[in-house]
PDB file of N, CA and C in Angstrom:
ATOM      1  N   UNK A   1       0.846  -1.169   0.000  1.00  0.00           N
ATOM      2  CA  UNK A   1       0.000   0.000   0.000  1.00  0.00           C
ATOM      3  C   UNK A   1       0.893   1.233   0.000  1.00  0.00           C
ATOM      4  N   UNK A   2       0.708   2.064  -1.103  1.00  0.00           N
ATOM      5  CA  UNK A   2       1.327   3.100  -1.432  1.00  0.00           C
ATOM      6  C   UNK A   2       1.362   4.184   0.004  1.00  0.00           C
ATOM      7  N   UNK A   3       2.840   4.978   0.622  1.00  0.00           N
ATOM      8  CA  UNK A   3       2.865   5.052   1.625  1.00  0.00           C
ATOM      9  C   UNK A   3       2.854   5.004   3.395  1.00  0.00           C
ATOM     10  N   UNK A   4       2.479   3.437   3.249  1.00  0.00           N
ATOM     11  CA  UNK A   4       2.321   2.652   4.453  1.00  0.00           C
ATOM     12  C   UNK A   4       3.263   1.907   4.508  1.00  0.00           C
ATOM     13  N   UNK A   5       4.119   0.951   3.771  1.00  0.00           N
ATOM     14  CA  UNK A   5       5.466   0.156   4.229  1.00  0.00           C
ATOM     15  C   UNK A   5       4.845  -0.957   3.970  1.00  0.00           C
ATOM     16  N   UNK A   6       3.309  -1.279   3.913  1.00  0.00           N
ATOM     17  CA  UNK A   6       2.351  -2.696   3.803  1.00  0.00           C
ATOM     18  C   UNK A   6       2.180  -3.250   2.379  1.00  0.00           C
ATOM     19  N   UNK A   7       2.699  -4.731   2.675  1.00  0.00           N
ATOM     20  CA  UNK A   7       2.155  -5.549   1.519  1.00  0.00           C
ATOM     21  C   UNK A   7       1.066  -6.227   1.759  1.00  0.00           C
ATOM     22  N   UNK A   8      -0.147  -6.269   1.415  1.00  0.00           N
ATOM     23  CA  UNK A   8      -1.223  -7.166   1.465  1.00  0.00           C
ATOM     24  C   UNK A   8      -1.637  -8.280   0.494  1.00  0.00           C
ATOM     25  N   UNK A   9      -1.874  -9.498   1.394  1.00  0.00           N
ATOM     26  CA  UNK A   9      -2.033 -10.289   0.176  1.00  0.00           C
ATOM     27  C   UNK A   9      -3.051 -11.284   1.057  1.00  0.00           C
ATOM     28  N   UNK A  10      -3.070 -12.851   0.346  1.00  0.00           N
ATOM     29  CA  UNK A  10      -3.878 -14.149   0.841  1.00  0.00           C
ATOM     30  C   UNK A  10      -3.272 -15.237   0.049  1.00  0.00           C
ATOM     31  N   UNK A  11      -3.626 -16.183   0.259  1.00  0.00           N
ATOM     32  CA  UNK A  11      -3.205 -17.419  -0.410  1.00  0.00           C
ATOM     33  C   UNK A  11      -4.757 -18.230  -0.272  1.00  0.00           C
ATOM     34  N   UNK A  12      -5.038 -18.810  -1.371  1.00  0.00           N
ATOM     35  CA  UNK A  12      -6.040 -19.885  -1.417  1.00  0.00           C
ATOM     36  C   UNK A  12      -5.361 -20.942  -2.047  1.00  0.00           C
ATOM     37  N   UNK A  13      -5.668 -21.636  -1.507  1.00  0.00           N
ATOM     38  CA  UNK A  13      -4.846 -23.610  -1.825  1.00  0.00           C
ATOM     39  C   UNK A  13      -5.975 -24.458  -2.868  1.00  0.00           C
ATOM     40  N   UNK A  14      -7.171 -23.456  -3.306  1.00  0.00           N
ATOM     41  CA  UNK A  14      -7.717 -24.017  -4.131  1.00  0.00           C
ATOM     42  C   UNK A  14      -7.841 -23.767  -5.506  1.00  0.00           C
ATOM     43  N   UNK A  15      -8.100 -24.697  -6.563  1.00  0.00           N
ATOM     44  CA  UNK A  15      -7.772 -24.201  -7.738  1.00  0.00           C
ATOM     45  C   UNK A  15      -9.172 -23.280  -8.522  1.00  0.00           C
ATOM     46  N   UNK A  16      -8.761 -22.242  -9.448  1.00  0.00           N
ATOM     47  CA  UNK A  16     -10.080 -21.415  -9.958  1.00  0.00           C
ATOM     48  C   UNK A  16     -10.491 -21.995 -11.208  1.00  0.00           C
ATOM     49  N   UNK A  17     -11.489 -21.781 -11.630  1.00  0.00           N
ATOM     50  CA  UNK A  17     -12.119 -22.088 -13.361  1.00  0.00           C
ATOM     51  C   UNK A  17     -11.677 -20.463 -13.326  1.00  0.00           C
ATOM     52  N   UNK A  18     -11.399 -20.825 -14.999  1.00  0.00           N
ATOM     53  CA  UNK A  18     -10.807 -19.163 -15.018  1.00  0.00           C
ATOM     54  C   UNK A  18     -12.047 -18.772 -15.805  1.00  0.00           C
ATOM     55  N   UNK A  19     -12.619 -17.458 -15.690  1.00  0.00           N
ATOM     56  CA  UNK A  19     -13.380 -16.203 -15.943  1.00  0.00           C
ATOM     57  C   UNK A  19     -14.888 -16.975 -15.617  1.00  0.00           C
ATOM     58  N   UNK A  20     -15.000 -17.682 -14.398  1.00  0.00           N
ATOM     59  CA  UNK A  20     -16.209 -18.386 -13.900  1.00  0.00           C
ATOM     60  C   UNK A  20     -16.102 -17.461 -12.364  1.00  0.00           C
ATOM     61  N   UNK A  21     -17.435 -16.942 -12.073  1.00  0.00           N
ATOM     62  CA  UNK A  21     -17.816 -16.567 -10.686  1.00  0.00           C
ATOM     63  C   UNK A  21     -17.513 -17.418  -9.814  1.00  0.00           C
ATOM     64  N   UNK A  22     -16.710 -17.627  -8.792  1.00  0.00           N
ATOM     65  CA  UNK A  22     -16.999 -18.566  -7.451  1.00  0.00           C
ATOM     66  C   UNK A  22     -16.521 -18.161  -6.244  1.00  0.00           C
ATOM     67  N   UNK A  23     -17.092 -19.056  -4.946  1.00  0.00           N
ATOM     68  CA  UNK A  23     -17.256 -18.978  -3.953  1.00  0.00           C
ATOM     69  C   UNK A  23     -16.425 -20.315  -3.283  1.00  0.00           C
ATOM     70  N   UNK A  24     -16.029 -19.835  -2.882  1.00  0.00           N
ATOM     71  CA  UNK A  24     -15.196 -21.265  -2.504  1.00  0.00           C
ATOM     72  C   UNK A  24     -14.394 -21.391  -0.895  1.00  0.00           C
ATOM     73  N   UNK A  25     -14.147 -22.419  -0.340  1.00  0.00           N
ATOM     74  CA  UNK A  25     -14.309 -22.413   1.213  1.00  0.00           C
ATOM     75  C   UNK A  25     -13.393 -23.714   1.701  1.00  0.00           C
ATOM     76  N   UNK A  26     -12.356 -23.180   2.700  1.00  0.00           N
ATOM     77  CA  UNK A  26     -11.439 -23.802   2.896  1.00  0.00           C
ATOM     78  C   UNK A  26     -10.459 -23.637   4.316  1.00  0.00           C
ATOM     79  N   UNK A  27      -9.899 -24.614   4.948  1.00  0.00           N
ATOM     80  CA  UNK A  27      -9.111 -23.920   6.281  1.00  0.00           C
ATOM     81  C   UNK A  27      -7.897 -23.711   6.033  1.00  0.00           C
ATOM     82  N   UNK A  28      -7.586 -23.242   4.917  1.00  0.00           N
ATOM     83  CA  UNK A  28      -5.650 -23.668   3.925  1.00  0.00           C
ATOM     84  C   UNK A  28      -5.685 -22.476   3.674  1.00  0.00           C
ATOM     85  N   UNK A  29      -6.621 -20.986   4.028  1.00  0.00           N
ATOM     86  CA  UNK A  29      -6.565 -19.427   3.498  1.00  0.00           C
ATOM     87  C   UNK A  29      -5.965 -19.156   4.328  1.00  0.00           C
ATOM     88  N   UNK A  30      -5.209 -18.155   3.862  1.00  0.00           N
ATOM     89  CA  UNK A  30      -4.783 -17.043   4.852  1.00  0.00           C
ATOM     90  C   UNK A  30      -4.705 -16.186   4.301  1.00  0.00           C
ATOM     91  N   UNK A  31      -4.535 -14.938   4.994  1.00  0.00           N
ATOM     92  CA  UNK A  31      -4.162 -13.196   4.362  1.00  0.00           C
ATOM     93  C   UNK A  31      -3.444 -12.838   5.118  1.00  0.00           C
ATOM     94  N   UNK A  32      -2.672 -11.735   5.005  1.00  0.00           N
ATOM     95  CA  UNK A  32      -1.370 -11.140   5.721  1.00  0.00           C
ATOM     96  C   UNK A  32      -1.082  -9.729   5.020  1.00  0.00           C
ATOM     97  N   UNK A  33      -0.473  -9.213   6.048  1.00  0.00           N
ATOM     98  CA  UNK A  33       0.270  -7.597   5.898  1.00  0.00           C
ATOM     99  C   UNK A  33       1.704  -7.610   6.099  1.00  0.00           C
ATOM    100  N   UNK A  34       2.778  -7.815   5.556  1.00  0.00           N
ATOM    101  CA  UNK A  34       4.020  -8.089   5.365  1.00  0.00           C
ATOM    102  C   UNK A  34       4.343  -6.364   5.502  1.00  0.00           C
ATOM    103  N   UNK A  35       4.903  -6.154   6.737  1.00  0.00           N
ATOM    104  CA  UNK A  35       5.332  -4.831   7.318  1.00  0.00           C
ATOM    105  C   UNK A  35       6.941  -4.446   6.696  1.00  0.00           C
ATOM    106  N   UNK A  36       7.042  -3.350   5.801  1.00  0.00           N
ATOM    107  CA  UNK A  36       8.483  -4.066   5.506  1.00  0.00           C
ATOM    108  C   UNK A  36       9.592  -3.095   5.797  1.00  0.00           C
ATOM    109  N   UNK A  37       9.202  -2.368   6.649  1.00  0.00           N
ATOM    110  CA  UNK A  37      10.269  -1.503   7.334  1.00  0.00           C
ATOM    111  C   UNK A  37      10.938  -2.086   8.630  1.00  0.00           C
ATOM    112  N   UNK A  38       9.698  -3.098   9.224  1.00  0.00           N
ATOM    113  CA  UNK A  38      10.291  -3.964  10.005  1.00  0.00           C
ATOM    114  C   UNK A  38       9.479  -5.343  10.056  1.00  0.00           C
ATOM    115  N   UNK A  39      10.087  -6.471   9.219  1.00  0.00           N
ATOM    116  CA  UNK A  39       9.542  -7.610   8.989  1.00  0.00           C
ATOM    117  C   UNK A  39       8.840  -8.609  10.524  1.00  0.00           C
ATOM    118  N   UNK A  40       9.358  -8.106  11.755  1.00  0.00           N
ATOM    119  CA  UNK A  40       8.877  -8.663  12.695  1.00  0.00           C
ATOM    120  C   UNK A  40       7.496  -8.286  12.977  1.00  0.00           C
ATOM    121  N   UNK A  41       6.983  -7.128  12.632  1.00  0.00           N
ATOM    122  CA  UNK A  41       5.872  -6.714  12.743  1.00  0.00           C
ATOM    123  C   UNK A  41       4.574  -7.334  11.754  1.00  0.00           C
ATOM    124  N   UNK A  42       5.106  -7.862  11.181  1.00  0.00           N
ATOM    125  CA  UNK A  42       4.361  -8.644   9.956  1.00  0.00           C
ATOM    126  C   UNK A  42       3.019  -9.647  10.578  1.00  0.00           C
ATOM    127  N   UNK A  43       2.278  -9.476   9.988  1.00  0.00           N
ATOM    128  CA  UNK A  43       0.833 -10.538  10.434  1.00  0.00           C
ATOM    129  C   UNK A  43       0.032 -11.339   9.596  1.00  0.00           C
ATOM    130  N   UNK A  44       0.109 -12.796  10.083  1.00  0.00           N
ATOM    131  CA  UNK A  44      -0.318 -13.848   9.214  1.00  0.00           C
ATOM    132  C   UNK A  44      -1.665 -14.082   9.774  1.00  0.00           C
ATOM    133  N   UNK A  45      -3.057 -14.184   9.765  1.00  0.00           N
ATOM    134  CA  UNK A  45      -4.085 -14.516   9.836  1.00  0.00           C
ATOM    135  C   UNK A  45      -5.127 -15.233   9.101  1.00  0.00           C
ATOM    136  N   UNK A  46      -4.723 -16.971   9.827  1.00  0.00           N
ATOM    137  CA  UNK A  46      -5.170 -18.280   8.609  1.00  0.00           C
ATOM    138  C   UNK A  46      -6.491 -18.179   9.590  1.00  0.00           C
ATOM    139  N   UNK A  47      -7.489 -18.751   8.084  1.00  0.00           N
ATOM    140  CA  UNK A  47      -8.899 -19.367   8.521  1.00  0.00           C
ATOM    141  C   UNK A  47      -8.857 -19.732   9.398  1.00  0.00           C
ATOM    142  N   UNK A  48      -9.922 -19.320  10.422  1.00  0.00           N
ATOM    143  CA  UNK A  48     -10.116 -20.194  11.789  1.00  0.00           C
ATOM    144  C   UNK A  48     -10.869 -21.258  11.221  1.00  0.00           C
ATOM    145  N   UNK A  49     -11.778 -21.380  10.610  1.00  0.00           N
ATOM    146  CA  UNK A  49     -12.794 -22.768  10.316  1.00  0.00           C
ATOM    147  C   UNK A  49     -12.641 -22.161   9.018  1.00  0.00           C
ATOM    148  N   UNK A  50     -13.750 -22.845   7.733  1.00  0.00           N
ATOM    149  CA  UNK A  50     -13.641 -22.553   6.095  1.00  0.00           C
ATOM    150  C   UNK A  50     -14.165 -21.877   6.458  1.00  0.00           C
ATOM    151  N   UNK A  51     -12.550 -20.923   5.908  1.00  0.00           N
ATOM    152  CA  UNK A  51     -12.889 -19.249   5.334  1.00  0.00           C
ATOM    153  C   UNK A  51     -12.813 -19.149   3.812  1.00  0.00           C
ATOM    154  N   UNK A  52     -14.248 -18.217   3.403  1.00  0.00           N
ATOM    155  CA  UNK A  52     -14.019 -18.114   2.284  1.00  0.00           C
ATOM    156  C   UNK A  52     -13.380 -17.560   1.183  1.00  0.00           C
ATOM    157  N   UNK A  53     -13.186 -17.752  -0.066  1.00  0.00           N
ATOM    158  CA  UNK A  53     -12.404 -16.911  -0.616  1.00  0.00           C
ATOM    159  C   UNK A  53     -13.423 -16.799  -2.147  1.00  0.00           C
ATOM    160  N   UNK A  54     -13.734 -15.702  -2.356  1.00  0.00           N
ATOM    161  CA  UNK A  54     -14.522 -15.328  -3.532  1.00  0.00           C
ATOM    162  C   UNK A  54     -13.650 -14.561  -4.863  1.00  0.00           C
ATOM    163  N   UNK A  55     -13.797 -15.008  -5.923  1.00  0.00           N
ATOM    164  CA  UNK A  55     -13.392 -14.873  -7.090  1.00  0.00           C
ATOM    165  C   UNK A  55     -14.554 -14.267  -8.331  1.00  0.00           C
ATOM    166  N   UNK A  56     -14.527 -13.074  -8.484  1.00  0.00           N
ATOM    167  CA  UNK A  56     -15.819 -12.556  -9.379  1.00  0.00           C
ATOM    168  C   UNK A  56     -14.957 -11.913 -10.246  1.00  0.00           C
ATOM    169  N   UNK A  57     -14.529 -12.699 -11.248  1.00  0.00           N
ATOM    170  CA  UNK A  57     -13.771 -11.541 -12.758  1.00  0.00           C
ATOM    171  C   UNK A  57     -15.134 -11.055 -13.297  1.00  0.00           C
ATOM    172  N   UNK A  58     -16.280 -11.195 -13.464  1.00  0.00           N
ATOM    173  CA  UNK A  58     -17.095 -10.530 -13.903  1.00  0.00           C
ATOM    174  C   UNK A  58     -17.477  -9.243 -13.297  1.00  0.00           C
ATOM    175  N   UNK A  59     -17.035  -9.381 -12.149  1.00  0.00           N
ATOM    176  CA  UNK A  59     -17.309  -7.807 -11.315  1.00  0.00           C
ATOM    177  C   UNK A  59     -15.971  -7.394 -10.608  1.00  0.00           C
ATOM    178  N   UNK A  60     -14.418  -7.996 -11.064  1.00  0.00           N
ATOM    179  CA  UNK A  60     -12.963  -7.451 -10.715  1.00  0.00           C
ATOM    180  C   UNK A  60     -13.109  -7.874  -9.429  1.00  0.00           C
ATOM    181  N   UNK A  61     -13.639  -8.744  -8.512  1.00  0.00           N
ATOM    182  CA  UNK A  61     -13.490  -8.355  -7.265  1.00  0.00           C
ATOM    183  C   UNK A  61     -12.842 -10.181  -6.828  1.00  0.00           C
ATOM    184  N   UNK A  62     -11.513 -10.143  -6.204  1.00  0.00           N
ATOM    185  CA  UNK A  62     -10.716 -11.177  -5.271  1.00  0.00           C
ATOM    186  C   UNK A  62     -10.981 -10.703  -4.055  1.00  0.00           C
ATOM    187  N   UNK A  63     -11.765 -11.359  -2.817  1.00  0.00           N
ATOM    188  CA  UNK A  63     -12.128 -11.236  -1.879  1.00  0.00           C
ATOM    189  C   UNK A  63     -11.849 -12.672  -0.464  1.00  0.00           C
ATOM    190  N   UNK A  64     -11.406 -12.281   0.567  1.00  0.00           N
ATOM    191  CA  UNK A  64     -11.051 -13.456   1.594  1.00  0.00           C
ATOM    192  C   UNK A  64     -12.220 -12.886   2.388  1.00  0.00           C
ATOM    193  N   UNK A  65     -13.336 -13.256   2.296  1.00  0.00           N
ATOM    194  CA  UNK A  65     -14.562 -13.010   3.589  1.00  0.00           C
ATOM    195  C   UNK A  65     -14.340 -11.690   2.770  1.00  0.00           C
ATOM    196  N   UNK A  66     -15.061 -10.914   3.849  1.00  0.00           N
ATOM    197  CA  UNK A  66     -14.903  -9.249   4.560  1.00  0.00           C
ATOM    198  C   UNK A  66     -13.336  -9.133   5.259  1.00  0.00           C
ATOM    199  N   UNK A  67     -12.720  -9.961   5.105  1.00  0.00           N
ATOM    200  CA  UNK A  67     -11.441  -9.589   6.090  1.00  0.00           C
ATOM    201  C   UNK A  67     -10.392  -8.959   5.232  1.00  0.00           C
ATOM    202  N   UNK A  68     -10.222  -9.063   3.515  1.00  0.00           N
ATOM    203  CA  UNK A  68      -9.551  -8.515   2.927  1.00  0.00           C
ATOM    204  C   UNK A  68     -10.677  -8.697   1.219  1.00  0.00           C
ATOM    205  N   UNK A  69     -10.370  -7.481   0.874  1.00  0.00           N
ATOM    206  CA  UNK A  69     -11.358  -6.928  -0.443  1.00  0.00           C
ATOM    207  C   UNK A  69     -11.094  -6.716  -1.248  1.00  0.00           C
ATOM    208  N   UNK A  70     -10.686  -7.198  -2.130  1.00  0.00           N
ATOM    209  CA  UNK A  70      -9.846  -6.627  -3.544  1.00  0.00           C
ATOM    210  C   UNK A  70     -10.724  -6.283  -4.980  1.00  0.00           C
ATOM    211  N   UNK A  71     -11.035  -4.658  -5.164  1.00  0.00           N
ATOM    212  CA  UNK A  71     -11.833  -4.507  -6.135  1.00  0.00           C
ATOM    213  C   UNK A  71     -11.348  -3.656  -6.972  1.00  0.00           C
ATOM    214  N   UNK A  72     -12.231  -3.996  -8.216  1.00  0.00           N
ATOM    215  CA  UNK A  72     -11.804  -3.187  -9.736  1.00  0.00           C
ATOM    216  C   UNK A  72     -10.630  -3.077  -9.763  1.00  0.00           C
ATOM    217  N   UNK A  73     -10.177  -1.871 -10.576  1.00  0.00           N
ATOM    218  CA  UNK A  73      -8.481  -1.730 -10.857  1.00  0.00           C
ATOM    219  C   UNK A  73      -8.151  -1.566  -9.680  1.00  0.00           C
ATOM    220  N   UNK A  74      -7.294  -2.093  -9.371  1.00  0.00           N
ATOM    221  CA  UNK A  74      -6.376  -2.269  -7.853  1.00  0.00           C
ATOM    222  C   UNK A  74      -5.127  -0.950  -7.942  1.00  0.00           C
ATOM    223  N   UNK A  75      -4.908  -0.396  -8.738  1.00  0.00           N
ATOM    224  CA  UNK A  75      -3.734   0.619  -9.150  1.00  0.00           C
ATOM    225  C   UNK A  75      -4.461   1.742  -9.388  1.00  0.00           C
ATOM    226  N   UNK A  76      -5.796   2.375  -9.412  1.00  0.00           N
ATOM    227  CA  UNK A  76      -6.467   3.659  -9.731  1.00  0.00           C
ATOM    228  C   UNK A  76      -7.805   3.709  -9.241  1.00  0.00           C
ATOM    229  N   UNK A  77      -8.222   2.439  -8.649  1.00  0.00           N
ATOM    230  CA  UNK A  77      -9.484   2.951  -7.992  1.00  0.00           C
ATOM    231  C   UNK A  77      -9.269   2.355  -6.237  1.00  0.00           C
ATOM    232  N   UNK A  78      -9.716   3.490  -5.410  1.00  0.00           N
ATOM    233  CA  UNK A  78      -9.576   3.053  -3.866  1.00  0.00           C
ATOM    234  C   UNK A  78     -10.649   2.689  -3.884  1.00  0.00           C
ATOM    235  N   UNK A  79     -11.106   1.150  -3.954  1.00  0.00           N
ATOM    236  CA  UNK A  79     -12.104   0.764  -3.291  1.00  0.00           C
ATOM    237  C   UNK A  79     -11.855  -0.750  -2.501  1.00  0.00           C
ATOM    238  N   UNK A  80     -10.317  -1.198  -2.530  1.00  0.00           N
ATOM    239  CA  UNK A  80     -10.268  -2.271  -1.586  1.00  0.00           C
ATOM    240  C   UNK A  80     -10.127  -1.891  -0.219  1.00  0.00           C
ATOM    241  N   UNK A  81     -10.014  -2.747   0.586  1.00  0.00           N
ATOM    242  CA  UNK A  81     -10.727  -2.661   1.681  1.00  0.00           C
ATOM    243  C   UNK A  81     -10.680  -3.884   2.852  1.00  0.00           C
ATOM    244  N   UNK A  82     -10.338  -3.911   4.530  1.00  0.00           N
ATOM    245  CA  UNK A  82     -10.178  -4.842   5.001  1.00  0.00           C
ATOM    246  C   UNK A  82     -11.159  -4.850   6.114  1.00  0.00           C
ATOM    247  N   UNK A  83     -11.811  -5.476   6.697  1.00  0.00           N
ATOM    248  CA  UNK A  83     -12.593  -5.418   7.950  1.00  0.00           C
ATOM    249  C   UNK A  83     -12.497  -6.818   8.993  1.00  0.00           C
ATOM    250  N   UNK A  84     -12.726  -6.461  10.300  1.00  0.00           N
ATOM    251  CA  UNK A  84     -13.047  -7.745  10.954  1.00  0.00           C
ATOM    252  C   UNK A  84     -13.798  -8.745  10.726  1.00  0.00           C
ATOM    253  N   UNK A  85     -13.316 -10.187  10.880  1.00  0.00           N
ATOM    254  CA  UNK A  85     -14.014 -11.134  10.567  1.00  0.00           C
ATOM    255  C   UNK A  85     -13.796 -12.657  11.580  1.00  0.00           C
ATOM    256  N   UNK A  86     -15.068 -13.103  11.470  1.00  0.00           N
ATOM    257  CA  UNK A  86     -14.871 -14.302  12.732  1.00  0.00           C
ATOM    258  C   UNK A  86     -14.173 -15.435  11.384  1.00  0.00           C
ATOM    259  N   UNK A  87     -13.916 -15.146  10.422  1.00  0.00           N
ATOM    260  CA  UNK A  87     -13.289 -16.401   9.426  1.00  0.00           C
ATOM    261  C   UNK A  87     -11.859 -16.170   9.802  1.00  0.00           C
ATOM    262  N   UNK A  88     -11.375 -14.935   9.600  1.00  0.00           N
ATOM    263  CA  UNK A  88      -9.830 -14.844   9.520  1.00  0.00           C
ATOM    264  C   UNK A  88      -9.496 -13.503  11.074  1.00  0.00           C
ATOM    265  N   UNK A  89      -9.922 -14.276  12.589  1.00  0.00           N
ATOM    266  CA  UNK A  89      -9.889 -13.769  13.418  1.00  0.00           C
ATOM    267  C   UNK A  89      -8.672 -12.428  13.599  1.00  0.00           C
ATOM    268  N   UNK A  90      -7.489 -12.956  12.912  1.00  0.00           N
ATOM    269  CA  UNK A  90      -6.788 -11.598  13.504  1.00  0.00           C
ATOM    270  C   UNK A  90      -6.447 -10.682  12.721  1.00  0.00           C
ATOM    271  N   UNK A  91      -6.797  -9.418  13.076  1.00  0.00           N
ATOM    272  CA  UNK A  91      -7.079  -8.225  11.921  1.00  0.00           C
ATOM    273  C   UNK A  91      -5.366  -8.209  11.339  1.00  0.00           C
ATOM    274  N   UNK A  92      -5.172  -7.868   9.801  1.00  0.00           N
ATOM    275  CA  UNK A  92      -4.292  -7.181   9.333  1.00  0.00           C
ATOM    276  C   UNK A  92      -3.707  -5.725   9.134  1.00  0.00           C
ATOM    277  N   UNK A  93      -4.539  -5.154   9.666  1.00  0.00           N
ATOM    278  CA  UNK A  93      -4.703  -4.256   9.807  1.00  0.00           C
ATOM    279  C   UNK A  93      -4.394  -3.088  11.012  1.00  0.00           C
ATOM    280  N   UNK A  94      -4.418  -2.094  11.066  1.00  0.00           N
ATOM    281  CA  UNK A  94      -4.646  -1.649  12.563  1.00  0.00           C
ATOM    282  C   UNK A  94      -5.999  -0.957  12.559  1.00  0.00           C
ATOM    283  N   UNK A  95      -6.747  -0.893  13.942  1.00  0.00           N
ATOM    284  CA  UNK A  95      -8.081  -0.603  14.040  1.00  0.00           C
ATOM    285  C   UNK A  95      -8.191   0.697  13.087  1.00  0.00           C
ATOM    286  N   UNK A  96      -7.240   2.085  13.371  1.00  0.00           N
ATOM    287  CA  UNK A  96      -7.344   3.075  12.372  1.00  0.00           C
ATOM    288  C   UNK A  96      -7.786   2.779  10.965  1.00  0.00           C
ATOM    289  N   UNK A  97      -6.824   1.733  10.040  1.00  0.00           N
ATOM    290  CA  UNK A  97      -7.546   1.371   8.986  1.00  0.00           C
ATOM    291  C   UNK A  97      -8.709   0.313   8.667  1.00  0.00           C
ATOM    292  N   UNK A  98      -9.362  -0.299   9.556  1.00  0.00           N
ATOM    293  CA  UNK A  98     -10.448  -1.039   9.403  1.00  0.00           C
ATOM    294  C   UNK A  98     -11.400  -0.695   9.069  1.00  0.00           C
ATOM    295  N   UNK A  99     -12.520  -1.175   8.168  1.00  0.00           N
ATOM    296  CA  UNK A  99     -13.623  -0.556   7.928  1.00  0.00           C
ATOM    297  C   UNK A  99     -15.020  -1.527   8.957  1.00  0.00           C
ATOM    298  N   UNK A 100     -15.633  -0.825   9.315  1.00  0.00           N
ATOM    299  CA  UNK A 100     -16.782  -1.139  10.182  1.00  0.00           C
ATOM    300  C   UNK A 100     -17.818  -1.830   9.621  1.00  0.00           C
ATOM    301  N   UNK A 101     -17.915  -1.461   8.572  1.00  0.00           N
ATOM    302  CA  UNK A 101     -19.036  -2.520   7.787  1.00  0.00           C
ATOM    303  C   UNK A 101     -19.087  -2.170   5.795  1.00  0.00           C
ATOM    304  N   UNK A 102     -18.989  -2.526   5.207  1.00  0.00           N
ATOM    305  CA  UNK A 102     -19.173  -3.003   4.139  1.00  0.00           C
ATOM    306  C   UNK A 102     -19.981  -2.214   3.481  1.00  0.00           C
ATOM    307  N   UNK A 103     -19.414  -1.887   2.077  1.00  0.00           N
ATOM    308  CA  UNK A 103     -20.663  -1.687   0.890  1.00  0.00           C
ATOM    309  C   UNK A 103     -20.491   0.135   1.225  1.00  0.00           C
ATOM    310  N   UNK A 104     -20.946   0.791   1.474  1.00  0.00           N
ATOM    311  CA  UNK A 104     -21.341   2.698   1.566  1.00  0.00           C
ATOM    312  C   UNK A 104     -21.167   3.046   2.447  1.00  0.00           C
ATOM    313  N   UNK A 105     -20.727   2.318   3.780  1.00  0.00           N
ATOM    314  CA  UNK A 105     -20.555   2.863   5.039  1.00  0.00           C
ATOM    315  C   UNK A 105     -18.766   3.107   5.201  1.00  0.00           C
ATOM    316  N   UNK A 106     -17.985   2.427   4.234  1.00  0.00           N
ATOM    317  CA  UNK A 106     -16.556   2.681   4.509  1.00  0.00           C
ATOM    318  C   UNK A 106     -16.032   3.869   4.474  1.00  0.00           C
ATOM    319  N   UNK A 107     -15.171   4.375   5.239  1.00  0.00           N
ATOM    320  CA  UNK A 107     -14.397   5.397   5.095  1.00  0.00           C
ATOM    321  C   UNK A 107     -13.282   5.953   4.521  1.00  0.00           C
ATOM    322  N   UNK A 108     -13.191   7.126   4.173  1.00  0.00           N
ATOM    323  CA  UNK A 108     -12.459   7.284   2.487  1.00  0.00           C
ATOM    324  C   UNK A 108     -10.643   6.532   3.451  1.00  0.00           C
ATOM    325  N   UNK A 109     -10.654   6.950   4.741  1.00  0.00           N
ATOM    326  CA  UNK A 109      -9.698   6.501   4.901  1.00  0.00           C
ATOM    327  C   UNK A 109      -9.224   5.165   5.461  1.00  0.00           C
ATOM    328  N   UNK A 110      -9.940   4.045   5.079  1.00  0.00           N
ATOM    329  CA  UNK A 110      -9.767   2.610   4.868  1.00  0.00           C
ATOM    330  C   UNK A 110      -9.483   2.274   4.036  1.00  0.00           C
ATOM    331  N   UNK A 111     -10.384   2.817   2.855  1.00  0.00           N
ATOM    332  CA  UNK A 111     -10.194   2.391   1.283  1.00  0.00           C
ATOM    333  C   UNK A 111      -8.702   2.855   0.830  1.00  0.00           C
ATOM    334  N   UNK A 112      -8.212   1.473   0.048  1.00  0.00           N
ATOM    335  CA  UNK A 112      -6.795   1.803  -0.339  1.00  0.00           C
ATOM    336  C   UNK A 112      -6.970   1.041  -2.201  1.00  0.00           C
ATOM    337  N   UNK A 113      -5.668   1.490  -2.418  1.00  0.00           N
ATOM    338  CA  UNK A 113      -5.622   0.859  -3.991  1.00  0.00           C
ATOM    339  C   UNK A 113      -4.244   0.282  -3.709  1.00  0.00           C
ATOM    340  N   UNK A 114      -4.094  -0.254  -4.533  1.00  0.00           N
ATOM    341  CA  UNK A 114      -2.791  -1.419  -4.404  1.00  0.00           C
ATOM    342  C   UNK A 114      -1.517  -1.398  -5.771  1.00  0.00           C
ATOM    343  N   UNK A 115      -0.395  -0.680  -4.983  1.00  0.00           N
ATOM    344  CA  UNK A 115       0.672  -0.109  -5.628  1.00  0.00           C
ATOM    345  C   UNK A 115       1.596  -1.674  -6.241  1.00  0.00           C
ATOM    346  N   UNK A 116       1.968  -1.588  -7.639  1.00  0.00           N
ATOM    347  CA  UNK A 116       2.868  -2.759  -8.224  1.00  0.00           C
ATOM    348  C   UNK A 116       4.068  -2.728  -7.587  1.00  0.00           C
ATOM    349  N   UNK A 117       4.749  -3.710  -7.175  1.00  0.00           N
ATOM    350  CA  UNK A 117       6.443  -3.839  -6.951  1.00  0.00           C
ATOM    351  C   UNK A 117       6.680  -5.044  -8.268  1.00  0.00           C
ATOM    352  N   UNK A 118       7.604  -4.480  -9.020  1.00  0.00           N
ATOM    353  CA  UNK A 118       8.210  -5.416  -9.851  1.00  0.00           C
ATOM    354  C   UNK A 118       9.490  -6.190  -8.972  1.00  0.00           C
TER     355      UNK A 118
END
C-alpha cells in the first residue's frame, strides 16, 4: 500500500475455473500484511474454520470473507478494503484502517488501492 510500508495479500490452496464466478471455502486461506520496514511486525491470519475466498472476474473483485477486499483496478481505484471477521480472526490491519461494515458505510480513509512492486 502506497505510503504505508504494507504488503497485502492471501493465499487460497484451491484451484479457480478461469473467468467463472466462485465462492469457494477452505481452512488452507490465509491473508497477511508483510510490514516491511520492520519484517517482525508482519501478520499472518489463517482461517479459523472454512474461510471463504470469492473470485468474481465478472465484477474485478478477489475477496477473503470481509477480512480482505480486492476490487476493480487495484492501481487507480480506492475501493479495496479490510474489515473484521470471525473467518480470519486476527485483523491485518490496525483498528485506524479497518472498515466497520461493508458496501457505503466505509471510510475514504480505509479504502486503499494497491501499488505494483516489480
Amino acid at each position: 500500500l502506497e505510503g504505508t510500508g504494507e504488503i497485502l495479500g492471501g493465499y487460497n490452496s484451491l484451484e479457480w475455473e478461469k473467468n467463472n464466478d466462485q465462492r469457494k471455502r477452505t481452512k488452507e486461506n490465509f491473508i497477511f500484511s508483510l510490514k516491511t520496514a520492520n519484517i517482525k511486525n508482519s501478520i499472518l491470519s489463517r482461517a479459523s474454520e472454512c474461510g471463504s475466498v470469492n473470485n468474481y472476474p465478472s465484477s474485478s473483485e478477489l475477496s477473503f470473507g470481509y477480512a480482505l477486499r480486492l476490487i476493480d483496478n487495484l492501481k487507480t481505484e480506492k475501493r479495496c478494503y479490510c474489515m473484521n471477521s470471525r473467518k480470519y480472526p486476527k485483523p491485518i490491519r490496525s483498528s485506524e484502517f479497518m472498515s466497520i461494515s461493508p458496501g457505503w458505510g466505509i471510510s475514504e480513509k480505509s479504502l486503499f488501492s494497491v501499488e505494483e512492486y516489480e
